[in-house]
Protein backbone atom coordinates (compact mmCIF):
# COMPACT_ATOMS: atom_id res chain seq x y z
CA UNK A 1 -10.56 -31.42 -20.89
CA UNK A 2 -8.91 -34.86 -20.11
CA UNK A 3 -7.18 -35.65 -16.98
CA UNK A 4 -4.02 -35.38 -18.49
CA UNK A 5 -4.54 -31.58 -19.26
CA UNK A 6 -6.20 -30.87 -16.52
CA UNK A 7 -3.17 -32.01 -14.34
CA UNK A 8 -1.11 -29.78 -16.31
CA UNK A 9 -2.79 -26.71 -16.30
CA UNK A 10 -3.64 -27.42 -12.30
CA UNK A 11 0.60 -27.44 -11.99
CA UNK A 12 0.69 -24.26 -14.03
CA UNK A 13 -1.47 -22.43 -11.95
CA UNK A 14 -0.07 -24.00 -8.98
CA UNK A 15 3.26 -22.43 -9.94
CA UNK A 16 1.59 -19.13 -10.74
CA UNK A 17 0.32 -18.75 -7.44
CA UNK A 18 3.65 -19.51 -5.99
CA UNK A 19 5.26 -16.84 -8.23
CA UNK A 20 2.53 -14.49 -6.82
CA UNK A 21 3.39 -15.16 -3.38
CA UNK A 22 6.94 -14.65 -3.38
CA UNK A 23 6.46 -11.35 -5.33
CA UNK A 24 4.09 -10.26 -2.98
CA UNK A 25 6.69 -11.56 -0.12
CA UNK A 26 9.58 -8.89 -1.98
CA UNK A 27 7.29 -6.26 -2.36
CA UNK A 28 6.19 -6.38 1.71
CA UNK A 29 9.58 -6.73 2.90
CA UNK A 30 10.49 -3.36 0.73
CA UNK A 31 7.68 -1.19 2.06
CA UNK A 32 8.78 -2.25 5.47
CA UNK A 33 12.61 -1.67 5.20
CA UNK A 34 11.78 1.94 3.46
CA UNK A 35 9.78 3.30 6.26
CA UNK A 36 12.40 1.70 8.83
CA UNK A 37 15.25 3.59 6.27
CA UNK A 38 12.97 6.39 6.85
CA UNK A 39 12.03 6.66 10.98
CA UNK A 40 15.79 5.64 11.48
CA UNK A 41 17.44 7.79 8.11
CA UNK A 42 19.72 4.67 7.32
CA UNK A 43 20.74 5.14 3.69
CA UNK A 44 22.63 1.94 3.58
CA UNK A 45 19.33 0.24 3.97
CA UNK A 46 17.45 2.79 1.58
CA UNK A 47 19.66 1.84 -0.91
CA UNK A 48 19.46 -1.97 -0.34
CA UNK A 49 15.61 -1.13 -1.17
CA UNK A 50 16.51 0.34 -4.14
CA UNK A 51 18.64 -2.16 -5.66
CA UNK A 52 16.19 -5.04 -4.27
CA UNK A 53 13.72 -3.25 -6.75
CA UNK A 54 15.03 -5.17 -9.89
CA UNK A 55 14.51 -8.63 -8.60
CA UNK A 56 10.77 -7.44 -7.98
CA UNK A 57 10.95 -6.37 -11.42
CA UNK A 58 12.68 -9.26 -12.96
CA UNK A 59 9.51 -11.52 -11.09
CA UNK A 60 7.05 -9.58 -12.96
CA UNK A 61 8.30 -10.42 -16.54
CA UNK A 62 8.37 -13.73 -15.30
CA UNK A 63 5.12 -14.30 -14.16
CA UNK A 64 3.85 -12.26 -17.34
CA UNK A 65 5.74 -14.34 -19.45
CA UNK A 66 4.51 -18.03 -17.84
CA UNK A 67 0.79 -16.25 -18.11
CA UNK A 68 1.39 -15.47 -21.45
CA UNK A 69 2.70 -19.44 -21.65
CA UNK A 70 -0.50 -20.85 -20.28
CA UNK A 71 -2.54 -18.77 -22.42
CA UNK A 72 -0.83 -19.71 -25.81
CA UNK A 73 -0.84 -23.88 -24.65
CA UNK A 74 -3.09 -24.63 -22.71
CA UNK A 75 -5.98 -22.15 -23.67
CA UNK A 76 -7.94 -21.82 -20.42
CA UNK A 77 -11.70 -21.16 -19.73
CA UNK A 78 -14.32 -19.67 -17.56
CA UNK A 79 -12.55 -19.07 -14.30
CA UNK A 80 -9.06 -20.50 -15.21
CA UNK A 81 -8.52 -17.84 -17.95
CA UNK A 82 -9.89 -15.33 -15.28
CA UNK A 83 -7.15 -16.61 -12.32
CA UNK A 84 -4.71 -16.24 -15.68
CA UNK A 85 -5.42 -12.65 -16.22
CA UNK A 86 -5.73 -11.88 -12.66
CA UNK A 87 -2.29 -12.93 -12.38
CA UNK A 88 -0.68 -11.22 -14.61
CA UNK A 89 -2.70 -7.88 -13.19
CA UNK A 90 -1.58 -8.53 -9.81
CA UNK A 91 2.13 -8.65 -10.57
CA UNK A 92 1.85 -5.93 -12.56
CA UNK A 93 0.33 -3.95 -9.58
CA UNK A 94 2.45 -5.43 -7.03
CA UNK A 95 5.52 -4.29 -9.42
CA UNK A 96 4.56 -0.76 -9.50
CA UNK A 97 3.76 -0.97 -5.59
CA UNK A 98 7.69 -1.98 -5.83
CA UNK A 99 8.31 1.41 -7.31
CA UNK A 100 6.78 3.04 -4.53
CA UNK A 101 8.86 1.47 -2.16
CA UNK A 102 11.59 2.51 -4.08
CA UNK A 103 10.77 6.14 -4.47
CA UNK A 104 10.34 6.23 -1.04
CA UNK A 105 13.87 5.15 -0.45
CA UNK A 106 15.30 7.57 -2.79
CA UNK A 107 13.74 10.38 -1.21
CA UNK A 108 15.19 9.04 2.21
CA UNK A 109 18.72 9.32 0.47
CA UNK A 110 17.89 13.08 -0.62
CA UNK A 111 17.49 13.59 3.53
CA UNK A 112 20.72 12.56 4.77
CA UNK A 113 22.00 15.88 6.74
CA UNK A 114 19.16 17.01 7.24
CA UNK A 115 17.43 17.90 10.16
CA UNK A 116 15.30 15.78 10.70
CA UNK A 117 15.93 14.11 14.52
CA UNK A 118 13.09 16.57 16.81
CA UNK A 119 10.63 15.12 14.39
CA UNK A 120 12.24 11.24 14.71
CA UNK A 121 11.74 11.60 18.09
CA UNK A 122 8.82 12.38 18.88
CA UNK A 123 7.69 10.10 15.90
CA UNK A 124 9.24 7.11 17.61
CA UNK A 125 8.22 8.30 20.99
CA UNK A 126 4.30 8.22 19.75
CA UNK A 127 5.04 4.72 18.38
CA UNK A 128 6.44 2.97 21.01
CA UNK A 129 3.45 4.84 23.38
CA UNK A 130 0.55 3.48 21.07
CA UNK A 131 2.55 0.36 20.62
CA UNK A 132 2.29 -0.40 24.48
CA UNK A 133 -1.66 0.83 24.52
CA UNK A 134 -2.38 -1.30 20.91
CA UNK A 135 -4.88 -4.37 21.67
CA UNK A 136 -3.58 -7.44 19.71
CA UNK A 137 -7.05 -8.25 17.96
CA UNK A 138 -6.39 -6.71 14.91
CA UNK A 139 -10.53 -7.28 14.02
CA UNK A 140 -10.47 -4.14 16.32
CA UNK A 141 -9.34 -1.98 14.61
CA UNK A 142 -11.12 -3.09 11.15
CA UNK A 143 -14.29 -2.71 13.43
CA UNK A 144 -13.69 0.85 14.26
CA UNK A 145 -12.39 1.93 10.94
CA UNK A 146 -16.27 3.56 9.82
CA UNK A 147 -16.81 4.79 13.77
CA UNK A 148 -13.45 6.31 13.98
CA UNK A 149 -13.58 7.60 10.41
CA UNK A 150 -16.81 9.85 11.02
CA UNK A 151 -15.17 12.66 13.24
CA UNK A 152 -11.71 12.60 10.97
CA UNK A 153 -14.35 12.58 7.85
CA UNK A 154 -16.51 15.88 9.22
CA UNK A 155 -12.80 16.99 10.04
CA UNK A 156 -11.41 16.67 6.24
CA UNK A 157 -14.66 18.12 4.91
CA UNK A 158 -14.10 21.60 7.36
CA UNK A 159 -10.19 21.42 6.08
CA UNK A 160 -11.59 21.16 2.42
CA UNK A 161 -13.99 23.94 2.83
CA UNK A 162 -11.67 26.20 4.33
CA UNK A 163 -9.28 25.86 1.81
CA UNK A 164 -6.59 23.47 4.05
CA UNK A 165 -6.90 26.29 6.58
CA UNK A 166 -3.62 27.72 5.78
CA UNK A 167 -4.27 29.71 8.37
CA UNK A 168 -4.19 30.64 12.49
CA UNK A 169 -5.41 27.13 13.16
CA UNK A 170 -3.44 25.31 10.65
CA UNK A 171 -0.01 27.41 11.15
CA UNK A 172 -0.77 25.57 14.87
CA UNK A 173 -0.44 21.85 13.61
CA UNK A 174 2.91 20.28 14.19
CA UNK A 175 3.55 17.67 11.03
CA UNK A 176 3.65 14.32 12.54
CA UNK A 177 5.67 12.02 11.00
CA UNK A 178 4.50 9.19 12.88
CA UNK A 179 1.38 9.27 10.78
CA UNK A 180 3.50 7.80 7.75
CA UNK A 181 4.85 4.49 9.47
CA UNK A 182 1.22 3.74 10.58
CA UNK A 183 0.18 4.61 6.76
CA UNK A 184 2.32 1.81 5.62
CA UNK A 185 1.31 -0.38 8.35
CA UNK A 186 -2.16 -0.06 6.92
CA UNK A 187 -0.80 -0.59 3.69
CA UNK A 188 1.00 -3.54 4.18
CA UNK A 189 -1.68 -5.00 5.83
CA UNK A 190 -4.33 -4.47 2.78
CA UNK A 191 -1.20 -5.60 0.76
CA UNK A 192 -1.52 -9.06 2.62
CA UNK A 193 -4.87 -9.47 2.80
CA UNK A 194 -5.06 -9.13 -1.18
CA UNK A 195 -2.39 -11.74 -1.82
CA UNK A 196 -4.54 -13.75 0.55
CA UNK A 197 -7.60 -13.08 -1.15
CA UNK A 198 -6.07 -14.09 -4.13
CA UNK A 199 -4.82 -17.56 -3.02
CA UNK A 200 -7.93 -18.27 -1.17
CA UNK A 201 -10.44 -16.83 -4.16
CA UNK A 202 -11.81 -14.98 -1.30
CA UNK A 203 -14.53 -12.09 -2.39
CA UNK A 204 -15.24 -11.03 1.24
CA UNK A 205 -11.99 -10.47 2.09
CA UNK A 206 -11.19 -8.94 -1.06
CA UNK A 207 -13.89 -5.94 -0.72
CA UNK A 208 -13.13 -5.36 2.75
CA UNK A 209 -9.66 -4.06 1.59
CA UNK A 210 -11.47 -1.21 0.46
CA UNK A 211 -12.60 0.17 3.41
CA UNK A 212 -8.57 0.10 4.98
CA UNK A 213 -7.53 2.20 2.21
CA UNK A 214 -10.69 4.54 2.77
CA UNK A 215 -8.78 5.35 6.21
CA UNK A 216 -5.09 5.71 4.66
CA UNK A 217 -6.75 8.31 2.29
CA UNK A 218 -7.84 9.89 5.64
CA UNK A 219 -4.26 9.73 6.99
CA UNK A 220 -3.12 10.93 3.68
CA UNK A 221 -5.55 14.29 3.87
CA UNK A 222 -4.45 14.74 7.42
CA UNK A 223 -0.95 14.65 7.03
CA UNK A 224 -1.41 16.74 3.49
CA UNK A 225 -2.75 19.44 5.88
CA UNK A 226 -0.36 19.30 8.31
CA UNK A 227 2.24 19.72 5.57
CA UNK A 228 0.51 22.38 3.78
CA UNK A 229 0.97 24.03 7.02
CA UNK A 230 4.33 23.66 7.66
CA UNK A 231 5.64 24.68 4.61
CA UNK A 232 3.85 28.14 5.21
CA UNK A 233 5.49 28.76 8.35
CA UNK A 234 8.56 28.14 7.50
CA UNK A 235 11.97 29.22 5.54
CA UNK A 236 12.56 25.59 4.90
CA UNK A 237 10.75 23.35 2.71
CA UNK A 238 12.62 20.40 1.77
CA UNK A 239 11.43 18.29 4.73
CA UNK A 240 8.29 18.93 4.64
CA UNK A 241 7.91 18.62 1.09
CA UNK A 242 10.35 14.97 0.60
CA UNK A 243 7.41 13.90 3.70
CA UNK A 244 4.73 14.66 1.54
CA UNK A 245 5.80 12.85 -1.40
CA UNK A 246 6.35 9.82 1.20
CA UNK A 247 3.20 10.11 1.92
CA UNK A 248 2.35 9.89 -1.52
CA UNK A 249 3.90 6.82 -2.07
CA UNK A 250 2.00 5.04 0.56
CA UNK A 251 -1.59 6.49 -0.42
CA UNK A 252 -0.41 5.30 -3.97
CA UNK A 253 -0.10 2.02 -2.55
CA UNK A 254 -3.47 1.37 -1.53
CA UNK A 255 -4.69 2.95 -4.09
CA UNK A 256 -3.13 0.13 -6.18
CA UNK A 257 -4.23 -2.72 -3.62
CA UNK A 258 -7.51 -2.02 -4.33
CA UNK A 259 -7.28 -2.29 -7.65
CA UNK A 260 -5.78 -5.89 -6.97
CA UNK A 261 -9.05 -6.48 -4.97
CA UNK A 262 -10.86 -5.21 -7.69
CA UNK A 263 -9.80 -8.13 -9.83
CA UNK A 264 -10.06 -10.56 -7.18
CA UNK A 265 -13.25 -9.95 -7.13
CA UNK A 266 -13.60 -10.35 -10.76
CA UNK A 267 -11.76 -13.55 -11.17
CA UNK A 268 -14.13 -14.97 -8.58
CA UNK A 269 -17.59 -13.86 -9.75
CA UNK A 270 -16.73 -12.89 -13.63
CA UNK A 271 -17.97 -9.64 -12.31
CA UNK A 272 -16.47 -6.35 -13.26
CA UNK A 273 -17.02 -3.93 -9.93
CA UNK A 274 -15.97 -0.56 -8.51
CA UNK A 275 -15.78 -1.88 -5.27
CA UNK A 276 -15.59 1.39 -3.75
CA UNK A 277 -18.77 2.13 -4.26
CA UNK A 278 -19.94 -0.33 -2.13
CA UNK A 279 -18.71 1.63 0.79
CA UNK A 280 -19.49 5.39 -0.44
């Protein structure tokens, strides 16, 4: 390849990875702003979440379309096809992490009137009491993740084999919503280490993702219990039920980070791995 191409296809990529990173910039803000539509039920900003969806829509096609332009003129090799595809992977993930977002602010415009403010505040109570405790070395908490993860893993596995416990002990769980903000803190957190990853070609980094999203799948069991729970005690199941699909949404989207770390991995060492089995 002469220098003149190379240039070129070094400015094409370049602009790629700029396309990435203000996707992945949209896609962040959204999660954000639909959990804060949710913990504060403001369906002006649940709708602005909605209609920023398009946009984040609108930047995949584009970044499909310049892969797709890269591919047919400039016919890359080795790991420059592989940062091509893995582009065009990521924004498709990162678009469908978008929907999430989004169907987490339409079910926040299906609870307006509801009640839902004993269970905002004690949510937001719990937050702003771990927020005070929280150390600021985030490493910390990575750290911890397989030590704390033990007890809430023996936990799942007597909630699995007792078939969610639907009963006298489970009937005494209170659903705590404040376990859905910290899933999407989680999430956006894997969410930006991936783009990261991605920019920096970084296979470390990418494979620890997977190990965050082993403990929002914890959260996500928990919090499936807990609901299970409450919609047996109860006359009313709309809350507990729109919270469940919430939480959905957010053990969707690590479920699709990973798969973004998954091809990090693979543009970097031309290696196709299940990188959760490192970690089971």
């Amino acid at each position: 390849m002469t220098q003149l191409k190379r240039a070129l296809l070094d400015s094409e990529l370049d602009e790629l990875n700029r396309s990435i990173l203000s996707m992945g910039s949209l896609v962040d803000t959204a999660i954000g702003h639909a959990i804060e539509s949710l913990m504060s039920v403001d369906i002006a900003q649940a709708n602005a979440v909605i209609a920023g969806d398009a946009e984040i829509n609108r930047l995949r096609f584009h970044i499909e379309e310049r892969a797709y332009v890269i591919l047919a003129t400039q016919q890359p090799m080795a790991r420059d096809l592989r940062t091509v595809i893995t582009a065009m992977h990521m924004a498709i993930e990162m678009e469908r992490i978008g929907d999430h977002a989004a169907g987490i602010a339409r079910i926040v415009t299906r609870l307006e009137g509801m009640p839902l403010p004993p269970l905002l505040l004690e949510a937001q109570a719990e937050l702003r009491e771990e927020a005070a405790a929280e150390t600021p070395d985030e490493s910390v908490d990575d750290e911890n993740d397989d030590k704390a993860g033990i007890d809430e893993m023996a936990l799942d596995n007597e909630v699995g084999n007792s078939g969610l416990a639907l009963g006298d002990e489970a009937s005494s769980k209170r659903l705590k919503l404040a376990r859905l903000p910290k899933m999407a803190k989680r999430a956006r957190s894997m969410f930006n280490r991936a783009i990261a990853a991605y920019l920096e070609r970084d296979v470390e980094k990418a494979m620890a993702i997977v190990k965050r999203d082993r403990k929002i799948n914890r959260q996500y069991r928990k919090f499936f219990a807990e609901a299970m729970a409450e919609l047996s005690s109860q006359n009313v199941v709309e809350i507990p039920t729109y919270l469940l699909w919430i939480a959905h949404n957010l053990e969707r989207i690590g479920d699709r980070t990973t798969n973004m770390a998954e091809r990090i991995v693979f543009m970097v060492t031309a290696q196709y791995t299940e990188v959760l089995e490192e970690y089971e």
